[in-house]
C-alpha atoms as a PDB file:
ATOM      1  CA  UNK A   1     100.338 104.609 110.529  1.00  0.00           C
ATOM      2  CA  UNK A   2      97.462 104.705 107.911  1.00  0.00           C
ATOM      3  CA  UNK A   3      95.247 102.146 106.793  1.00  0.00           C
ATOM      4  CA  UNK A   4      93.408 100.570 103.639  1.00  0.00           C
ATOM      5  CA  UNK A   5      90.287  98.985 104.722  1.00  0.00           C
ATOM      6  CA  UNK A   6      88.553  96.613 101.483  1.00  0.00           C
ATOM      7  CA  UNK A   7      84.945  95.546 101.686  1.00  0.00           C
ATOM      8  CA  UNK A   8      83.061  93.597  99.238  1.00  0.00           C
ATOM      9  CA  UNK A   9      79.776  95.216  98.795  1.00  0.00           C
ATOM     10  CA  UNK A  10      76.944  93.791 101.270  1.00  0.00           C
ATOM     11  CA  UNK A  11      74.577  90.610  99.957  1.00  0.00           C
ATOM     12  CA  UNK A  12      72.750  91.698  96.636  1.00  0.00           C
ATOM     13  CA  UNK A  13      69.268  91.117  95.198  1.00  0.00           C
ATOM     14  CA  UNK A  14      69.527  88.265  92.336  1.00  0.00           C
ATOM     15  CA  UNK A  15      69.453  89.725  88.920  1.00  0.00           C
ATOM     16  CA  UNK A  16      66.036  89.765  87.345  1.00  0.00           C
ATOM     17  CA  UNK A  17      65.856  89.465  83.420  1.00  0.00           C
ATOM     18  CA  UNK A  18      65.004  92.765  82.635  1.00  0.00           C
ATOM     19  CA  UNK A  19      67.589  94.686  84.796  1.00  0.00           C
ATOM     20  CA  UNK A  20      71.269  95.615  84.408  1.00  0.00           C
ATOM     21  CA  UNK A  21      73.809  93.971  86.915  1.00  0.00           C
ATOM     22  CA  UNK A  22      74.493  97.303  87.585  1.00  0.00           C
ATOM     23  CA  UNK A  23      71.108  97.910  88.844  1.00  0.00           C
ATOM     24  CA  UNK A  24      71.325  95.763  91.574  1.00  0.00           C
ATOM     25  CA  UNK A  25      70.406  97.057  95.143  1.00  0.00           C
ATOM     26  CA  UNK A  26      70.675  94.940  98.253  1.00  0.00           C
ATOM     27  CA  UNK A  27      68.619  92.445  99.729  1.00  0.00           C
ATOM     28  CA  UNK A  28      67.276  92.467 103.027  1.00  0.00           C
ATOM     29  CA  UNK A  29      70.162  90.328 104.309  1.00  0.00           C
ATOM     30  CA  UNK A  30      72.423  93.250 102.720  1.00  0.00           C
ATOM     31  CA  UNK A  31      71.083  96.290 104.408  1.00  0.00           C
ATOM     32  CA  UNK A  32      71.230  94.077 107.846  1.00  0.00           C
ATOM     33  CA  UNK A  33      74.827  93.578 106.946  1.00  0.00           C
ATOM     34  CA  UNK A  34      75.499  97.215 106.574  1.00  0.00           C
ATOM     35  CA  UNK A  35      73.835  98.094 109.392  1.00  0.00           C
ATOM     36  CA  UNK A  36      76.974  96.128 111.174  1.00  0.00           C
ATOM     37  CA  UNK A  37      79.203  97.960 109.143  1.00  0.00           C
ATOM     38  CA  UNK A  38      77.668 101.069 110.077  1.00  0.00           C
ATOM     39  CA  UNK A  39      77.833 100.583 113.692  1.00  0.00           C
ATOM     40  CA  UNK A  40      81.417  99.118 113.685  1.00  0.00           C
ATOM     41  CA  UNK A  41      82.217 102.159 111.407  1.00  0.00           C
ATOM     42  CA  UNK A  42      80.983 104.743 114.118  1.00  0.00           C
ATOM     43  CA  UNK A  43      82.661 102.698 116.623  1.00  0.00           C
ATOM     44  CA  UNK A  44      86.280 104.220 117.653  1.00  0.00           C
ATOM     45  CA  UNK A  45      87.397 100.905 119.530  1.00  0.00           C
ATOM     46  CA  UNK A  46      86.188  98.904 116.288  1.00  0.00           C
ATOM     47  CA  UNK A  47      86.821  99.419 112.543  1.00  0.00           C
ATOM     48  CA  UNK A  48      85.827 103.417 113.176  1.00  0.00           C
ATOM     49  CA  UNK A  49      89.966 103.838 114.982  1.00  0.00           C
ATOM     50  CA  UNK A  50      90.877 103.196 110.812  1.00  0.00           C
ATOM     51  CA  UNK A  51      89.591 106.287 109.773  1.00  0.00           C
ATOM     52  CA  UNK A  52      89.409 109.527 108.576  1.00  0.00           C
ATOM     53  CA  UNK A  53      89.192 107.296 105.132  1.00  0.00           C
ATOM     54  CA  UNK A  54      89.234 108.695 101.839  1.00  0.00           C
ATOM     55  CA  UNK A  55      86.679 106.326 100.104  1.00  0.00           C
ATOM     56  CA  UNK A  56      86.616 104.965  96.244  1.00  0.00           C
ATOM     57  CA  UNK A  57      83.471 103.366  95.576  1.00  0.00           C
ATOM     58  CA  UNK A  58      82.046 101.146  92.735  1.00  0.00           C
ATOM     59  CA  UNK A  59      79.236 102.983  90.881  1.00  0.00           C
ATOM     60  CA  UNK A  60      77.209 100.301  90.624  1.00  0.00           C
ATOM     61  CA  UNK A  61      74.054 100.641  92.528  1.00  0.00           C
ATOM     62  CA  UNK A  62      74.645  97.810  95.282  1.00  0.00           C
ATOM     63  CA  UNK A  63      78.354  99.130  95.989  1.00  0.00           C
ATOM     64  CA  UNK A  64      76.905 102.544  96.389  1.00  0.00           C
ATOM     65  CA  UNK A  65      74.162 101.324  98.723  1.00  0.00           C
ATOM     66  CA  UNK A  66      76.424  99.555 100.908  1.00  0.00           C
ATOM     67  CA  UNK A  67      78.510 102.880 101.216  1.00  0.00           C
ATOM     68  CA  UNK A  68      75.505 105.088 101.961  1.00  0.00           C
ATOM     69  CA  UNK A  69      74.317 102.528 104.369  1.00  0.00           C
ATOM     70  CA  UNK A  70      77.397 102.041 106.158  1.00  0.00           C
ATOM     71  CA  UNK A  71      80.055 104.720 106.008  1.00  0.00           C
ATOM     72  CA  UNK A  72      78.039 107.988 104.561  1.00  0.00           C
ATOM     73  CA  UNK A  73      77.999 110.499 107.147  1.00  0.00           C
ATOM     74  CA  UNK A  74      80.179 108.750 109.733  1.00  0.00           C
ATOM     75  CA  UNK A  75      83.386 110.096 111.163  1.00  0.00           C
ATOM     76  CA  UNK A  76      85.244 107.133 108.977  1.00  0.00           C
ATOM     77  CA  UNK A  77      84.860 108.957 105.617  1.00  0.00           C
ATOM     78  CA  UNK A  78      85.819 112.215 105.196  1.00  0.00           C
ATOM     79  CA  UNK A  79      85.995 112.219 101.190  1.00  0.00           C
ATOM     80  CA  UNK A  80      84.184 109.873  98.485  1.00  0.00           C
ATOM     81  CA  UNK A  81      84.922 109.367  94.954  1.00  0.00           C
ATOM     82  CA  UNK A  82      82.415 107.325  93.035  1.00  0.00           C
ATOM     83  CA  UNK A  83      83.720 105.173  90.115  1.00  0.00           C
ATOM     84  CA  UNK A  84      82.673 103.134  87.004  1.00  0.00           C
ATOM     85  CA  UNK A  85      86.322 102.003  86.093  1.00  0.00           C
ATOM     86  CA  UNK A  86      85.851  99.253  89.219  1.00  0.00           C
ATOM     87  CA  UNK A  87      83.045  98.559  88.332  1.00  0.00           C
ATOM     88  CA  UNK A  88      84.125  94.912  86.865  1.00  0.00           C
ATOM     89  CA  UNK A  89      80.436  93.723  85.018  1.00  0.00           C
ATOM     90  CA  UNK A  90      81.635  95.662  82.044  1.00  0.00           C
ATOM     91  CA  UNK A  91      85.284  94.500  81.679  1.00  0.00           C
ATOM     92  CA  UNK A  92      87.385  92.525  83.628  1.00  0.00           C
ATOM     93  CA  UNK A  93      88.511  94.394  86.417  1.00  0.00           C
ATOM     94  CA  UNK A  94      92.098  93.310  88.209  1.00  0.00           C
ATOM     95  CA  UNK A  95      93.500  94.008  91.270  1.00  0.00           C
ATOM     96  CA  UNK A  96      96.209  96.520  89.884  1.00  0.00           C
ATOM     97  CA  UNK A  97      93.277  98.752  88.028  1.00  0.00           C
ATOM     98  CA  UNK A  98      91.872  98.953  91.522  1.00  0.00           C
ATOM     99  CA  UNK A  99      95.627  99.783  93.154  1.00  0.00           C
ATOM    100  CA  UNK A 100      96.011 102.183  90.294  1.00  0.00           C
ATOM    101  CA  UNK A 101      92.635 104.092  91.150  1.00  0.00           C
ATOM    102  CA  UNK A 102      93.337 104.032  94.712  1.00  0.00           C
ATOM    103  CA  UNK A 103      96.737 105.634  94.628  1.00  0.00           C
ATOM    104  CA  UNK A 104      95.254 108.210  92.091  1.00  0.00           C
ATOM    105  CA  UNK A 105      93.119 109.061  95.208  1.00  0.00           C
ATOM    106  CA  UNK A 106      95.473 108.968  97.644  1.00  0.00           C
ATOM    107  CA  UNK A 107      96.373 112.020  99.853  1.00  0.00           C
ATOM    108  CA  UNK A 108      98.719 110.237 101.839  1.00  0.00           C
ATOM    109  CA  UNK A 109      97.252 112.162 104.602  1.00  0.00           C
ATOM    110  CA  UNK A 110      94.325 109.687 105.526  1.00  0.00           C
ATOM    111  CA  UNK A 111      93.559 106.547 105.730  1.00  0.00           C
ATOM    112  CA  UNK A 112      92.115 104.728 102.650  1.00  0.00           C
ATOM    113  CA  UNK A 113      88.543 102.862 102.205  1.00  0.00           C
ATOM    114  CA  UNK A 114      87.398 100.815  99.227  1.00  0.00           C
ATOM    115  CA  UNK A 115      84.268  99.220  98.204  1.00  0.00           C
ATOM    116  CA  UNK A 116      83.993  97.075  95.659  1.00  0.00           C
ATOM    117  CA  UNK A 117      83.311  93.981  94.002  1.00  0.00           C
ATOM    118  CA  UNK A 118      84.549  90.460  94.333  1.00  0.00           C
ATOM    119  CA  UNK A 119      86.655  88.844  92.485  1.00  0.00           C
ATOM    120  CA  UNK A 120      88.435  92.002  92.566  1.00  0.00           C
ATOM    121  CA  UNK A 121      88.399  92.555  96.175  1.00  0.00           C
ATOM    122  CA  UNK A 122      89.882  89.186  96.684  1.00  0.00           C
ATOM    123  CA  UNK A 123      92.710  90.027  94.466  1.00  0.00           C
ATOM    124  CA  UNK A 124      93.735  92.780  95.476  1.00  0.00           C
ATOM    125  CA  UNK A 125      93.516  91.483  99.190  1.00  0.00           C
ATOM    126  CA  UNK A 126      95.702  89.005  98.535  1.00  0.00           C
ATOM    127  CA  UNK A 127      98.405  90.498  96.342  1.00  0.00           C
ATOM    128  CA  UNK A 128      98.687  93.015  99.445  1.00  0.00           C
ATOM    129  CA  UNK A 129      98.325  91.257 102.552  1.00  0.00           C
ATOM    130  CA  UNK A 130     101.312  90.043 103.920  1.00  0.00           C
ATOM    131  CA  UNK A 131      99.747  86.998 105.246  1.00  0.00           C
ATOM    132  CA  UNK A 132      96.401  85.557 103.492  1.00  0.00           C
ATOM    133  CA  UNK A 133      93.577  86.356 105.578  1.00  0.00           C
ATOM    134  CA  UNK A 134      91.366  84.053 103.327  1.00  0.00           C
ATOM    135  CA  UNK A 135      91.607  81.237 101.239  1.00  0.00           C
ATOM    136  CA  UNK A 136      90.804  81.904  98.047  1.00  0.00           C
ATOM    137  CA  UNK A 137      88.320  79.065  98.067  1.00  0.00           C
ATOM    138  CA  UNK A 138      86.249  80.836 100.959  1.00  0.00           C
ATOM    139  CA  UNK A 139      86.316  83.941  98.985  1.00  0.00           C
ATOM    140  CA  UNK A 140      85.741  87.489 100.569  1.00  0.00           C
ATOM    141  CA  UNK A 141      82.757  87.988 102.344  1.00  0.00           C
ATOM    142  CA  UNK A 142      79.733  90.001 101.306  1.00  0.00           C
ATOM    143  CA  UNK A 143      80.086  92.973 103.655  1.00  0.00           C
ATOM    144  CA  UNK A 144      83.713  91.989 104.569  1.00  0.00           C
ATOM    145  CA  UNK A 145      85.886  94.652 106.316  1.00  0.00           C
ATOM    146  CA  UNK A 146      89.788  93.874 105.681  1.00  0.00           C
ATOM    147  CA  UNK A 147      92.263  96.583 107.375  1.00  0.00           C
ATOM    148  CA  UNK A 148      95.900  96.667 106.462  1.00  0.00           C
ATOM    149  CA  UNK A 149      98.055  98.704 107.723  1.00  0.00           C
ATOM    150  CA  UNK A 150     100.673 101.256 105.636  1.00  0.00           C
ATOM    151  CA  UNK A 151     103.526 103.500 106.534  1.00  0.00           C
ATOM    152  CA  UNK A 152     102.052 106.798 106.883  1.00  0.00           C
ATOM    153  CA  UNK A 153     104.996 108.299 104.407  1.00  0.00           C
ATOM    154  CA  UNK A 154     104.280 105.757 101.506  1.00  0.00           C
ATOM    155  CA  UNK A 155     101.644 105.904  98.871  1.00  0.00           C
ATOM    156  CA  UNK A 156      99.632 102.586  98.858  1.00  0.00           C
ATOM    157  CA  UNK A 157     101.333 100.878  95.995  1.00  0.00           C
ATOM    158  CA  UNK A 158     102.131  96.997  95.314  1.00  0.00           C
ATOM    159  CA  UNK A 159     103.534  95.910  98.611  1.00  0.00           C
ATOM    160  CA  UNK A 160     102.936  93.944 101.229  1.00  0.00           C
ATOM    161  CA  UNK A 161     101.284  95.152 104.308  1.00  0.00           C
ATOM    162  CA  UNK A 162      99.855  93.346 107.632  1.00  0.00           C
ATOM    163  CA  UNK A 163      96.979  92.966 108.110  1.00  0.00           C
ATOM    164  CA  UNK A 164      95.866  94.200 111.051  1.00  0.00           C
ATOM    165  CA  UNK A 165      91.531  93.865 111.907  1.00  0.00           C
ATOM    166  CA  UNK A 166      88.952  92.320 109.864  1.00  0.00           C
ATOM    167  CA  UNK A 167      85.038  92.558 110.457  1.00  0.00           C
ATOM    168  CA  UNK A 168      82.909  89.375 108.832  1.00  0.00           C
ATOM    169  CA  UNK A 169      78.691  89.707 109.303  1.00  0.00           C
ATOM    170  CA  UNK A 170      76.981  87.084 109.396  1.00  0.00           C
END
C-alpha cells in the first residue's frame, strides 16, 4: 500500500496592500503549526510511516514555507517538485488540475505528498475520500494532514480511496 497525504498550507500572514498573494509567508501561528507537522513528519508511528513521499508543492511563498518547515529534509520526502499551475490566486484551480499534476508526478513507487491551497485541497479531498473526513462547511484545516490510502499497483487517479490518518494543529 501507498499513500497520498493533502495538507493545506499552515496559517498565513494577511495580505498587505502593496504585496502579491503570492508573497505571503506565514504567521507566527503558521510556523508553530509546521513545527507539528515537522515532528509528526519525522515520527515513524505518526504521519512519518506514510512516507518516502514524492512531494508537489504550490509555488507560492506560504505553501513553500510550510514545506521547508515541515517536510524538507525529513525521511517523508524523498523528491519535490515545485509548481505554479496549483497555485489557484491566478486562475481557478480544481481538484482534477491538481489530480492531473499529481499523477504526472507519480512514480508509483512511493507514496505521494501534496501541499496546497484551499479550496482546492478540499476538493480534491473530497472527490477522493471514500468517506468525507470534513464537512465542507468546516473546511480543511490550515496545516491539515489527510492520508488516503492507494493500491500500490495503481496510479492515483479519480477514485475513491479510505482514508486512513489525519493530523489537525491547533
Amino acid at each position: 500500500m501507498r499513500y497520498l497525504t493533502i495538507v493545506r498550507h499552515a496559517k498565513a500572514e494577511k495580505v498587505t496592500p502593496d504585496q502579491r498573494d503570492f508573497d505571503r509567508r506565514l504567521s507566527e501561528r503558521g510556523r508553530q503549526q509546521c513545527e507539528r507537522l515537522r515532528a509528526w513528519a519525522s515520527d515513524e508511528n505518526e504521519l512519518g510511516r506514510f512516507g518516502p513521499t514524492t512531494a508537489l508543492v504550490s509555488a507560492a511563498a506560504r505553501t513553500k514555507e510550510t514545506f521547508q518547515r515541515a517536510f524538507d529534509k525529513t525521511p517523508f520526502v524523498t523528491e519535490c517538485s515545485f509548481s505554479e499551475l496549483i497555485y489557484n490566486g491566478q486562475r481557478d484551480v480544481s481538484a482534477e488540475d491538481l489530480l492531473i499534476d499529481l499523477a504526472a508526478i507519480d512514480p508509483v513507487t512511493t507514496s505521494l505528498l501534496v501541499v496546497g491551497h484551499n479550496p482546492t485541497v478540499l476538493e480534491l479531498l473530497l472527490s477522493l475520500a471514500q468517506e468525507l473526513p470534513v464537512s465542507p462547511r468546516e473546511g480543511f484545516p490550515t496545516a491539515g494532514a489527510f492520508v488516503l490510502a492507494i493500491p500500490d499497483d495503481r496510479p492515483i487517479g479519480l477514485a475513491r480511496y479510505d482514508l486512513v490518518a489525519r493530523y489537525v494543529s491547533d
